[in-house]
C-alpha atoms as a PDB file:
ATOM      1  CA  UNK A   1      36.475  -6.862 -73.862  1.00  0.00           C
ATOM      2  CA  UNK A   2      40.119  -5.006 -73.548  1.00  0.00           C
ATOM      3  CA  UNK A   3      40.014  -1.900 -71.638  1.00  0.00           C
ATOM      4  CA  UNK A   4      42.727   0.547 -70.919  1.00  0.00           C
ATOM      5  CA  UNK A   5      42.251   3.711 -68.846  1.00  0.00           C
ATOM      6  CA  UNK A   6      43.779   6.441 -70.344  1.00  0.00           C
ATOM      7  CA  UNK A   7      43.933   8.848 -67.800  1.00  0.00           C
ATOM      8  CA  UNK A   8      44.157   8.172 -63.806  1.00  0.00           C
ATOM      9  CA  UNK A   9      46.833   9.554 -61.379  1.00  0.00           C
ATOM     10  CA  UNK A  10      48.782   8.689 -58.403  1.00  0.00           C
ATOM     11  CA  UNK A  11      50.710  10.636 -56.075  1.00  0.00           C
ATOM     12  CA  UNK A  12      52.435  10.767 -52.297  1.00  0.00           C
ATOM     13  CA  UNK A  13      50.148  13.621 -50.753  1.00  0.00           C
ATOM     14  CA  UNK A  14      51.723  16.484 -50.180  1.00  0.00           C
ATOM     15  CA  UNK A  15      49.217  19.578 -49.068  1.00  0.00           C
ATOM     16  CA  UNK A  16      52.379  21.996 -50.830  1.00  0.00           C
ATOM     17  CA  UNK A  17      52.632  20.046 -54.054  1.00  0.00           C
ATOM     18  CA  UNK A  18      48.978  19.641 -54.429  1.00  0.00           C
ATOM     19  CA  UNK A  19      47.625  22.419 -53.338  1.00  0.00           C
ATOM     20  CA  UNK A  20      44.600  22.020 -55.920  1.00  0.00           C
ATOM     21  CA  UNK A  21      43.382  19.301 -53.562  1.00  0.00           C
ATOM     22  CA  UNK A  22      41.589  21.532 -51.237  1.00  0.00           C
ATOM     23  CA  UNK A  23      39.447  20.470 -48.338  1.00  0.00           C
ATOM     24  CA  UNK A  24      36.231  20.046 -49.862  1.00  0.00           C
ATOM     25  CA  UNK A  25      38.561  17.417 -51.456  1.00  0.00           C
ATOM     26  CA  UNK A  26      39.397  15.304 -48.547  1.00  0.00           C
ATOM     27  CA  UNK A  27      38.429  12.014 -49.443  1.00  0.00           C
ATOM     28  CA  UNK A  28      41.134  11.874 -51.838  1.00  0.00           C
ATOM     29  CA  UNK A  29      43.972  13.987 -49.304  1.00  0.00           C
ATOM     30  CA  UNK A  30      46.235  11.406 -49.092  1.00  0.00           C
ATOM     31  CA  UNK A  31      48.390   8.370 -51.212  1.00  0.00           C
ATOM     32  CA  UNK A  32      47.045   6.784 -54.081  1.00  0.00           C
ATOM     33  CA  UNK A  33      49.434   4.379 -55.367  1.00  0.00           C
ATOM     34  CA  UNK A  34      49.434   1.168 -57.965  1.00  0.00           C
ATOM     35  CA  UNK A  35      48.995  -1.147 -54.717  1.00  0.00           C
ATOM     36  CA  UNK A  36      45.758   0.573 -53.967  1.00  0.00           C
ATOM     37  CA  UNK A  37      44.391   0.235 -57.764  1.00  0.00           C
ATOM     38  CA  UNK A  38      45.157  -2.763 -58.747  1.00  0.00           C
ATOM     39  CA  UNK A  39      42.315  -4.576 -56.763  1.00  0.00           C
ATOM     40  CA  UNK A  40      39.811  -1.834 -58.480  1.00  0.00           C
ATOM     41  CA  UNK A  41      41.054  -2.531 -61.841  1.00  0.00           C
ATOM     42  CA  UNK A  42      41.048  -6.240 -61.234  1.00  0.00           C
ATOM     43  CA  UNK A  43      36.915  -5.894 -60.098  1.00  0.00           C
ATOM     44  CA  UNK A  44      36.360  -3.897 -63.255  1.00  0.00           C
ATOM     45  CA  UNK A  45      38.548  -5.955 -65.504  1.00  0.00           C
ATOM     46  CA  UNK A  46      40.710  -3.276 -66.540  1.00  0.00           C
ATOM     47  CA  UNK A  47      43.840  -4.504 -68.218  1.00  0.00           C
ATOM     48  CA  UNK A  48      46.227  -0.732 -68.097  1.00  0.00           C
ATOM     49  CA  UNK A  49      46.227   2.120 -67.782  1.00  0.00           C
ATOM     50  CA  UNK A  50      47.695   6.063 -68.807  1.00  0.00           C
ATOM     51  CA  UNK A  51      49.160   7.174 -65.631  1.00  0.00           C
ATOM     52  CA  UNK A  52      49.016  11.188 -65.932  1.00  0.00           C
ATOM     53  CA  UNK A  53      50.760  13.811 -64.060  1.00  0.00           C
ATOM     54  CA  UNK A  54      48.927  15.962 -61.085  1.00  0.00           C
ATOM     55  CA  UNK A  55      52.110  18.329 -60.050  1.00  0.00           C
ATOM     56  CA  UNK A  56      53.703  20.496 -62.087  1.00  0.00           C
ATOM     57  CA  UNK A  57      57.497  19.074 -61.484  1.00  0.00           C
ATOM     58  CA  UNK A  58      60.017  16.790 -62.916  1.00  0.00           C
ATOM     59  CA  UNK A  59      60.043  14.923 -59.801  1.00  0.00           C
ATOM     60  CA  UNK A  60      56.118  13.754 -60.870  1.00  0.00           C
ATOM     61  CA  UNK A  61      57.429  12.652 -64.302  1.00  0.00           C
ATOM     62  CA  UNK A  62      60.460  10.593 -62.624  1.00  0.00           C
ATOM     63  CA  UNK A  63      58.157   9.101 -60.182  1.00  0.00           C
ATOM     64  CA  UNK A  64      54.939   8.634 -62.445  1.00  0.00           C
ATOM     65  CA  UNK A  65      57.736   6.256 -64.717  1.00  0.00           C
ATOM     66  CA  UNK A  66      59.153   4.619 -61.815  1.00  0.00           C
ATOM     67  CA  UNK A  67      55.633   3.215 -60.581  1.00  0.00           C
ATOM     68  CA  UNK A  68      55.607   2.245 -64.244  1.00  0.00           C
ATOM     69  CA  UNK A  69      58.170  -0.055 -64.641  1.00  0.00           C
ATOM     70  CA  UNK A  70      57.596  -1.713 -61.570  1.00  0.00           C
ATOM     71  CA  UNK A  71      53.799  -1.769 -62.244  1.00  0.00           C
ATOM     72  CA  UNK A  72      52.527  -3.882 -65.053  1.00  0.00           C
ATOM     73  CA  UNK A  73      49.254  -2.047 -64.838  1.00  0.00           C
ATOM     74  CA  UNK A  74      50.609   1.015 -66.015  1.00  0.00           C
ATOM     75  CA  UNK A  75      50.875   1.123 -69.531  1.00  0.00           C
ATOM     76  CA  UNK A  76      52.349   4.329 -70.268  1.00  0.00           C
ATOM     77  CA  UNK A  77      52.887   7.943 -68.309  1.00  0.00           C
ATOM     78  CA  UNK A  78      52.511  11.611 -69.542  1.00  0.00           C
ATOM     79  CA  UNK A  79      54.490  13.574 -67.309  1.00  0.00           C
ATOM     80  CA  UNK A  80      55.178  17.219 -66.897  1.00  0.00           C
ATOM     81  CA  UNK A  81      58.066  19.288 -67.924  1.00  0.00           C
ATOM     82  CA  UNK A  82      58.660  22.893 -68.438  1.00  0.00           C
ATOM     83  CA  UNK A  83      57.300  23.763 -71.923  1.00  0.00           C
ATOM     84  CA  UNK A  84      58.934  27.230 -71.497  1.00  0.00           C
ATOM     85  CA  UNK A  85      62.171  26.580 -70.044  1.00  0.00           C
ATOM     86  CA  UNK A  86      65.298  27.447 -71.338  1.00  0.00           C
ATOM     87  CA  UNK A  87      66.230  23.916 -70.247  1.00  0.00           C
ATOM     88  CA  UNK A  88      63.743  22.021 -72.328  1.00  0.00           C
ATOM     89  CA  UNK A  89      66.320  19.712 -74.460  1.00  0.00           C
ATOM     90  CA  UNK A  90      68.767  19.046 -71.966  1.00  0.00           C
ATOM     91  CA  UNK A  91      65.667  18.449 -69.199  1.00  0.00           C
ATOM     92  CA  UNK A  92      63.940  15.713 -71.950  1.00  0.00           C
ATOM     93  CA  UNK A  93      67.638  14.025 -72.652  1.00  0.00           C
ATOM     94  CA  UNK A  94      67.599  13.004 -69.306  1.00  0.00           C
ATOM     95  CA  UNK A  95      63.872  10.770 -70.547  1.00  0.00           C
ATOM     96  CA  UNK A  96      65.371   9.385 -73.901  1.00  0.00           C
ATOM     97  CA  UNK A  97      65.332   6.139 -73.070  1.00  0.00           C
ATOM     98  CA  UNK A  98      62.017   5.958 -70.979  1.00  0.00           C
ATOM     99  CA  UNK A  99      60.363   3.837 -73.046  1.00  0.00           C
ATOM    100  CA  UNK A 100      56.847   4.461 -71.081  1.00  0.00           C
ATOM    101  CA  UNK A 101      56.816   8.330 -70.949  1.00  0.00           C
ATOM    102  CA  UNK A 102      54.313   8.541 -74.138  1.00  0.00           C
ATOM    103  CA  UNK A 103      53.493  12.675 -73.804  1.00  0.00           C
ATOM    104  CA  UNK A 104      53.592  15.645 -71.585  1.00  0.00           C
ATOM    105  CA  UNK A 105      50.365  18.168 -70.086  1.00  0.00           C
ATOM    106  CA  UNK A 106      50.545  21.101 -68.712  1.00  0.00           C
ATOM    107  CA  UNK A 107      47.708  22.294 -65.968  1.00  0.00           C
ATOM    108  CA  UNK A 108      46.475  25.240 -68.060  1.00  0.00           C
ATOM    109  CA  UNK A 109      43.253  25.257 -66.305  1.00  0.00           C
ATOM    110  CA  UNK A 110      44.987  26.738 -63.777  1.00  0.00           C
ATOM    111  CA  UNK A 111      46.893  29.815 -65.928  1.00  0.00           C
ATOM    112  CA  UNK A 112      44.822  32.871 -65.802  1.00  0.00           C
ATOM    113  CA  UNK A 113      46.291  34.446 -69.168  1.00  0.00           C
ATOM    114  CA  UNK A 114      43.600  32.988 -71.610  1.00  0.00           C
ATOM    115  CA  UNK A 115      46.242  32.919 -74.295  1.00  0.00           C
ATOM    116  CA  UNK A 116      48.748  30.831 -72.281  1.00  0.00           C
ATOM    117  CA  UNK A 117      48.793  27.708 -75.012  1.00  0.00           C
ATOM    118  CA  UNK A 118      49.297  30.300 -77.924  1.00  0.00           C
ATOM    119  CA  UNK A 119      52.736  32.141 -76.269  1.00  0.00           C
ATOM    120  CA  UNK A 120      55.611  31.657 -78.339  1.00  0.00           C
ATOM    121  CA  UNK A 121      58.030  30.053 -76.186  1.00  0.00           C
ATOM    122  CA  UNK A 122      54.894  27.586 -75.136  1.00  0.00           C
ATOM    123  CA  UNK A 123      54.417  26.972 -78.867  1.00  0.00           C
ATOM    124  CA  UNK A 124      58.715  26.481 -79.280  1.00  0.00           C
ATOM    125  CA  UNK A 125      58.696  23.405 -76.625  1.00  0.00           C
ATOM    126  CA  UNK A 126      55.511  21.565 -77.846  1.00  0.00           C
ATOM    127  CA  UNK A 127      57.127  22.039 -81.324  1.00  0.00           C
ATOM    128  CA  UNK A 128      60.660  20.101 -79.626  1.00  0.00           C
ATOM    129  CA  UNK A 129      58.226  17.203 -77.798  1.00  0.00           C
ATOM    130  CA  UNK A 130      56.550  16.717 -81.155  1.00  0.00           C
ATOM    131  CA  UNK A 131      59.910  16.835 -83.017  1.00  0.00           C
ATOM    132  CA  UNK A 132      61.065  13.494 -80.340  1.00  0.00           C
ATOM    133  CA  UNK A 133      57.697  12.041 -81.034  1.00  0.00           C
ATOM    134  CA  UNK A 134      55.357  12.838 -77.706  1.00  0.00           C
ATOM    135  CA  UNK A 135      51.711  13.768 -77.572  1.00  0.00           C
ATOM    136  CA  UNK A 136      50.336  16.600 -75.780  1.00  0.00           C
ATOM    137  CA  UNK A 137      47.539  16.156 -73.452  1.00  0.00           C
ATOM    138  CA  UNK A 138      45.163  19.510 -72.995  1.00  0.00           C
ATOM    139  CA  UNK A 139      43.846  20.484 -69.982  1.00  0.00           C
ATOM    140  CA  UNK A 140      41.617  23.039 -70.215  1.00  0.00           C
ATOM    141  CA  UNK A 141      38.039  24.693 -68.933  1.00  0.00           C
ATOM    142  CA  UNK A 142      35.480  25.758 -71.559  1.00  0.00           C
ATOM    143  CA  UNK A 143      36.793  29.843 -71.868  1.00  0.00           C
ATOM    144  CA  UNK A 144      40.160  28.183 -72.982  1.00  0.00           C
ATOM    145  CA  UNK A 145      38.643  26.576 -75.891  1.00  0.00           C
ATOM    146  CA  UNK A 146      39.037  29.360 -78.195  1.00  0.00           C
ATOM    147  CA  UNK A 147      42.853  29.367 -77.771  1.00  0.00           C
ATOM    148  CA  UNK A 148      43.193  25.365 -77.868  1.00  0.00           C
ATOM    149  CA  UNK A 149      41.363  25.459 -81.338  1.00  0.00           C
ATOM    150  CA  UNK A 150      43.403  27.890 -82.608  1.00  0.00           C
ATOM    151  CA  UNK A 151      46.780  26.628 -81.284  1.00  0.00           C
ATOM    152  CA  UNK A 152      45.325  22.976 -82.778  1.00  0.00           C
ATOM    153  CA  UNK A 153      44.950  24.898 -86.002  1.00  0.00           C
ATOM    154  CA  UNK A 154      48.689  25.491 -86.243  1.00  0.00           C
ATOM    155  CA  UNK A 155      49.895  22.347 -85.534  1.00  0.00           C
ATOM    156  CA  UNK A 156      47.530  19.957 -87.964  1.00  0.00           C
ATOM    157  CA  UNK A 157      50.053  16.995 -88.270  1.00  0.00           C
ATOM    158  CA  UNK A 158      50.708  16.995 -84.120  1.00  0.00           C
ATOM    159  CA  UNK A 159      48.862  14.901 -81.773  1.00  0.00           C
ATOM    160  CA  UNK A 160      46.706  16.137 -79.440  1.00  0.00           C
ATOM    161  CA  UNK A 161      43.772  15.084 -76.815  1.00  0.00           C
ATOM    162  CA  UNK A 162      41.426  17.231 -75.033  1.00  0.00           C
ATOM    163  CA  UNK A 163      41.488  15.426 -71.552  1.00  0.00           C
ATOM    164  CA  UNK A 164      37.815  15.365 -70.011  1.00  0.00           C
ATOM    165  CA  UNK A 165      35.636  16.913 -73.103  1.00  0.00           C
ATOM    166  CA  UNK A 166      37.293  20.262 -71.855  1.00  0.00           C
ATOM    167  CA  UNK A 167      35.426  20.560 -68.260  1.00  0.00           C
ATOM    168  CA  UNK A 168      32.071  21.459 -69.473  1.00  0.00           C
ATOM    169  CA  UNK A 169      29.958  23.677 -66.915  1.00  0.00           C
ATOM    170  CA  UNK A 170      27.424  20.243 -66.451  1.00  0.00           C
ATOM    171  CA  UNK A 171      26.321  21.097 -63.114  1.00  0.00           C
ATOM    172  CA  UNK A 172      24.960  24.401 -63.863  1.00  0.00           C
ATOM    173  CA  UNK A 173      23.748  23.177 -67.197  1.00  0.00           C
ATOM    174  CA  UNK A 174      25.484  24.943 -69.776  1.00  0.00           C
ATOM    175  CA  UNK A 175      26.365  23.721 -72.969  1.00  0.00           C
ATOM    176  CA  UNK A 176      25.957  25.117 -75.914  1.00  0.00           C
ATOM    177  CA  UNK A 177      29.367  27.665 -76.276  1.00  0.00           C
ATOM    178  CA  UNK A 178      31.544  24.867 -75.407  1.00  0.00           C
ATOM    179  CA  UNK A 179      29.719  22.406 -77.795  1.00  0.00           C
ATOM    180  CA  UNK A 180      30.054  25.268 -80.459  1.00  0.00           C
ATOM    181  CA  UNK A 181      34.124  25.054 -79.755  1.00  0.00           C
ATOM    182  CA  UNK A 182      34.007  21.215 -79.241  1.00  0.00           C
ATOM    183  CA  UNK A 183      32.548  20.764 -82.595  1.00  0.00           C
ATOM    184  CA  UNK A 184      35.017  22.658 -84.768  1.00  0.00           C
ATOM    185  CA  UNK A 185      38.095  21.464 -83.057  1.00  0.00           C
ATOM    186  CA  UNK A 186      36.669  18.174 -83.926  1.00  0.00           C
ATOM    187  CA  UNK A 187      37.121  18.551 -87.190  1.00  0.00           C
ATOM    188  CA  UNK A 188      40.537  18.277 -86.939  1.00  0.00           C
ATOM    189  CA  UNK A 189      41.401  14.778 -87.326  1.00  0.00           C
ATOM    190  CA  UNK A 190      44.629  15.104 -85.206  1.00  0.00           C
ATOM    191  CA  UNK A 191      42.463  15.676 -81.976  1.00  0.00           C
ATOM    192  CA  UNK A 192      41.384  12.867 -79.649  1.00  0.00           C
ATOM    193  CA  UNK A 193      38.768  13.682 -76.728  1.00  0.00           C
ATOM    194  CA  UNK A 194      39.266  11.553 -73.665  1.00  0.00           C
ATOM    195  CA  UNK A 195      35.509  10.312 -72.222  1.00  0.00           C
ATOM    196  CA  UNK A 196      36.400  10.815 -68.487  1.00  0.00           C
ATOM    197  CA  UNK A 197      36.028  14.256 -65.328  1.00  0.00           C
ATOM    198  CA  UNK A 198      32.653  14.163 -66.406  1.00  0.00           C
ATOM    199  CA  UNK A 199      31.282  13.218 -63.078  1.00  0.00           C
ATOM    200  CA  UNK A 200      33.552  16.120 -60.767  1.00  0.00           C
ATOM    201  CA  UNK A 201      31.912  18.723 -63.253  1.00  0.00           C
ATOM    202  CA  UNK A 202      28.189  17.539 -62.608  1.00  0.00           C
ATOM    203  CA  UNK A 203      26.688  17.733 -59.083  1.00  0.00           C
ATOM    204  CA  UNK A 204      29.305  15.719 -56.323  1.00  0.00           C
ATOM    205  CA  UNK A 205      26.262  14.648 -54.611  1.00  0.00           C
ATOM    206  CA  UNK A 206      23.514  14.173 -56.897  1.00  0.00           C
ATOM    207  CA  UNK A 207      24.575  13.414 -59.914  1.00  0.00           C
ATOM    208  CA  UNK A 208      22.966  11.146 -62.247  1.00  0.00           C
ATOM    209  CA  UNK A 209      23.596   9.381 -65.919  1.00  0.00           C
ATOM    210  CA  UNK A 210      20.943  11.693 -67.252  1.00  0.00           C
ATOM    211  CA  UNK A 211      22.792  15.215 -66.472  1.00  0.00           C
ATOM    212  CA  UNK A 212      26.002  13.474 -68.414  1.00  0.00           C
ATOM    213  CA  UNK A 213      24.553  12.358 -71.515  1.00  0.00           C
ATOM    214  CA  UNK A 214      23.971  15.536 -73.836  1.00  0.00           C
ATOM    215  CA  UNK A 215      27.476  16.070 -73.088  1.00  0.00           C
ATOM    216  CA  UNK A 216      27.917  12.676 -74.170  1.00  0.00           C
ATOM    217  CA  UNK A 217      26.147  12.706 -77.139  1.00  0.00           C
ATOM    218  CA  UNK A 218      27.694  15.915 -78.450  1.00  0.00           C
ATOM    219  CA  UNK A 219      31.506  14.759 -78.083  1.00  0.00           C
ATOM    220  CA  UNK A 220      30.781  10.983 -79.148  1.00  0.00           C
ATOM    221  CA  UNK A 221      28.848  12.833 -82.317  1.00  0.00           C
ATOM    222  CA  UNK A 222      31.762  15.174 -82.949  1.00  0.00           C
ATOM    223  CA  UNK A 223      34.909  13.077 -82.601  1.00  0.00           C
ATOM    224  CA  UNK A 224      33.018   9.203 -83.556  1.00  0.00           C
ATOM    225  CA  UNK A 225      34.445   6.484 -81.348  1.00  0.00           C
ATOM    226  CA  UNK A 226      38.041   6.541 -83.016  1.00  0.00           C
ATOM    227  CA  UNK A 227      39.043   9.294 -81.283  1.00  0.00           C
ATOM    228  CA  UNK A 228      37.598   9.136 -78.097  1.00  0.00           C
ATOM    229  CA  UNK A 229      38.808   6.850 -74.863  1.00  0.00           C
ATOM    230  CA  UNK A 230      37.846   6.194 -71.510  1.00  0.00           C
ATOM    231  CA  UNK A 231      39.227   7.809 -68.376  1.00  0.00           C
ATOM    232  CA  UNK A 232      38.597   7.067 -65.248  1.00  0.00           C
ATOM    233  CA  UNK A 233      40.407  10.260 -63.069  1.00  0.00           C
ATOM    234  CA  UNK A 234      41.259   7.944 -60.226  1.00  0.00           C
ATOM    235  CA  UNK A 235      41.245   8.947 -57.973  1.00  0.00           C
ATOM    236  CA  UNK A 236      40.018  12.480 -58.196  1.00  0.00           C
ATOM    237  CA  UNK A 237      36.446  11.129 -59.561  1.00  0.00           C
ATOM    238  CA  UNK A 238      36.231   9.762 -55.755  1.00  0.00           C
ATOM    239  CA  UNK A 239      35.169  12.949 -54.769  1.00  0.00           C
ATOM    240  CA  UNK A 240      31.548  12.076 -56.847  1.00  0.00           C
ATOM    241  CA  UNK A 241      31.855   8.717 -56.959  1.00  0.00           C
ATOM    242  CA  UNK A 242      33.252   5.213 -57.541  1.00  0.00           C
ATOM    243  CA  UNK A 243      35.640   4.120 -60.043  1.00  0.00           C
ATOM    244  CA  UNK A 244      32.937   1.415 -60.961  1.00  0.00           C
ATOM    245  CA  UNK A 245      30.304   3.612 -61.478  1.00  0.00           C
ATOM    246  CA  UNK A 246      32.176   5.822 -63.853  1.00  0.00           C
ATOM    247  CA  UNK A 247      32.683   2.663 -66.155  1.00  0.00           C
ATOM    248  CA  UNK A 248      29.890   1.603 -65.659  1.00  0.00           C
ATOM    249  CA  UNK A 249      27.728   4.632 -66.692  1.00  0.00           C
ATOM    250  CA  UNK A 250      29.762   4.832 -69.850  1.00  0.00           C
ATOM    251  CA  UNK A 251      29.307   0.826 -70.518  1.00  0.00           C
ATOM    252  CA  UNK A 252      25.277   1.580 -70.056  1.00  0.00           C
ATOM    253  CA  UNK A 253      25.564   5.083 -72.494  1.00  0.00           C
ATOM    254  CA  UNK A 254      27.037   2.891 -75.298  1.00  0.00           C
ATOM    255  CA  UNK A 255      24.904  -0.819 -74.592  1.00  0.00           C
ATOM    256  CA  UNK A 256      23.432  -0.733 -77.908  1.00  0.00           C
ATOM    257  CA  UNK A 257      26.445   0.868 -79.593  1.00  0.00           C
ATOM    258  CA  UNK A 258      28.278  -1.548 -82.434  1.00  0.00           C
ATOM    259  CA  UNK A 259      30.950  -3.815 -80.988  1.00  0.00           C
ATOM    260  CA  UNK A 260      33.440  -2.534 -82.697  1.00  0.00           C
ATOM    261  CA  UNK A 261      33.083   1.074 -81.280  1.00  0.00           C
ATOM    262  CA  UNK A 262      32.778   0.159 -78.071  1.00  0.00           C
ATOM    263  CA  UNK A 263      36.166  -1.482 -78.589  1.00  0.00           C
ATOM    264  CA  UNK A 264      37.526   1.901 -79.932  1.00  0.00           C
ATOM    265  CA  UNK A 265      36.661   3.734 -76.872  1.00  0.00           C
ATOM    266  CA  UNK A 266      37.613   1.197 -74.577  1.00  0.00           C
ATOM    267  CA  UNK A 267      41.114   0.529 -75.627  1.00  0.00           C
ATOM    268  CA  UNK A 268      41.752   0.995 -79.003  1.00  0.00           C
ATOM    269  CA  UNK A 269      41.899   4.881 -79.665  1.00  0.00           C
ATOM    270  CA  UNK A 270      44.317   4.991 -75.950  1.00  0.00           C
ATOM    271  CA  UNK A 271      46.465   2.142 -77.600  1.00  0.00           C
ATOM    272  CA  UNK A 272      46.558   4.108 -81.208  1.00  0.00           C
ATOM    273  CA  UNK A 273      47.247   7.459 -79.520  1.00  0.00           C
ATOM    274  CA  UNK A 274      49.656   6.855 -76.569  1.00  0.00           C
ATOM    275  CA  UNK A 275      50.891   3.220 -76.924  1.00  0.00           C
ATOM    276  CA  UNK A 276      51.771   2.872 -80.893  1.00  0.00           C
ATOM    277  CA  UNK A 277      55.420   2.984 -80.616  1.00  0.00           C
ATOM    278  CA  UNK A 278      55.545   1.055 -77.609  1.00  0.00           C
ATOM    279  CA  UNK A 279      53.657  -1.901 -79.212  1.00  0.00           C
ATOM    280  CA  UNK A 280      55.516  -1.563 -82.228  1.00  0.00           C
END
C-alpha cells in the first residue's frame, strides 16, 4: 500500500536557530538529513514524504527545497515566510518557480497573543499565499483552537490542515474542550487534520496505543479518512519513540478499517491536499 508522510523535518542543528530543541530534547540535538531517512523509510516502505519547516527563516524554506530536488523522497516542502512582512510579494517571487514548495506554517504555538492567526496583517499574507495557490499548515496547542476556528470560518474556500490534531493535553488526560473545538472546525470541509505528534504529547516514557486512541477516535470520527493523513514528526517523535512504531500503531488503530480508507490516510488525502498541482 502507497504511503506518503506528510509531515517530517530536517535541519543542520543549530542550538540559536532551534532553540525549541531544549535539553530534555537531546536525542534529536543534532543533523537530521534525507541521507539519514531514507534507510527508515525504505524499512517502513514509505514512498515520500512532506518535508515541513522547524525555523522560522527563509533560509529553512531555501534549504527545505534544496534537499528536495536532490532528494526523490521528498515529495513536496512547506516552508516559512513572513506572513506579516511588508516584503511578502517580493519575498514569495523569489519561490515562483519552486515547483515543490506546496504551502507555508507559521509556529503559532509559540506566539503568546491568543489572537495571533486573526491579526489583520496575518490575515492580508495568508490571503496573498492563497491568491498564488499555497496551503497553510496550522500549528497550534488546544487554547488556540478558538481563534483557528474562527479564522477557518473566514476563509471557507482556502485550504487548511491542523498539523498533529492540534497538540491535545494526552498525557495529562484531557480531552473534552479540545474535542468540543476539533469537532466544529471539522465541519468545515476545507480543513484537513494531519494523524501525527501524537506520541510527544502522551507520556515520553510510558506511553502506550491505549492513551492515543480516544484521541484517535474523536478526529478520525470528525474529519472521516478523506481528510486526515499520516505524519510521522521525524525526527522530533524520537524523543518518545521510533519512527516504526508511530506507523505502526496507526496501521494496528485502523486493521479492520475498509481498504479504501486506509488508503486515504496513508497517501491519498497528503497527495489531494499538498501534491495536486504537482501531479497534475
Amino acid at each position: 500500500m502507497k504511503i506518503i508522510d506528510s509531515h517530517q523535518h530536517f535541519w543542520k542543528y543549530d542550538p540559536v536557530s532551534y532553540a525549541w530543541i531544549d535539553d530534555t530534547m537531546k536525542v534529536i540535538q543534532k543533523d537530521f538529513l534525507p541521507s539519514d531517512l531514507k534507510p527508515i523509510l525504505e524499512k517502513n516502505r514509505v514512498d515520500g514524504t512532506i518535508a515541513v519547516q522547524a525555523d522560522q527563516s527563509l533560509n529553512e524554506t531555501r534549504f527545505l527545497l534544496d534537499l528536495a530536488k536532490k532528494n526523490n523522497l521528498v515529495k513536496g516542502v512547506v516552508g516559512w515566510i513572513d506572513l506579516k512582512g511588508d516584503n511578502l510579494e517580493n519575498e514569495l517571487n523569489e519561490f515562483r518557480d519552486e515547483e515543490l514548495l506546496v504551502g507555508f506554517r507559521h509556529i503559532v504555538q509559540g506566539e503568546s497573543d491568543p489572537l495571533f492567526m486573526l491579526d489583520q496583517r496575518f490575515r492580508k499574507g495568508l490571503e496573498i499565499i492563497f491568491e498564488r495557490g499555497y496551503s497553510y499548515d496550522i500549528l497550534i496547542y488546544p487554547h488556540q483552537l478558538i481563534s483557528a476556528l474562527e479564522l477557518i470560518k473566514l476563509y471557507p474556500e482556502q485550504s487548511f490542515v491542523i498539523d498533529h490534531i492540534a497538540k491535545p493535553y494526552i498525557k495529562l488526560g484531557y480531552i473534552d474542550g479540545w474535542a468540543a473545538l476539533i469537532n466544529e472546525i471539522a465541519q468545515y470541509e476545507q480543513v484537513y487534520c494531519k494523524l501525527s505528534g501524537m506520541i510527544t504529547e502522551a507520556d515520553w516514557k510510558d506511553w502506550s496505543a491505549e492513551d492515543i486512541k480516544p484521541y484517535l477516535d474523536i478526529v478520525c470520527e470528525s474529519f472521516k479518512s478523506d481528510r486526515l493523513m499520516f505524519g510521522s514528526d521525524w525526527p522530533v517523535a524520537l524523543v518518545a519513540g521510533t519512527y516504526s512504531q508511530v506507523l505502526e500503531s496507526l496501521m494496528e488503530y485502523m486493521e479492520n478499517w475498509d481498504l479504501e480508507d486506509q488508503k486515504n490516510i496513508l497517501s491519498r488525502s497528503a497527495e489531494e491536499f499538498y501534491l495536486k498541482n504537482i501531479n497534475e
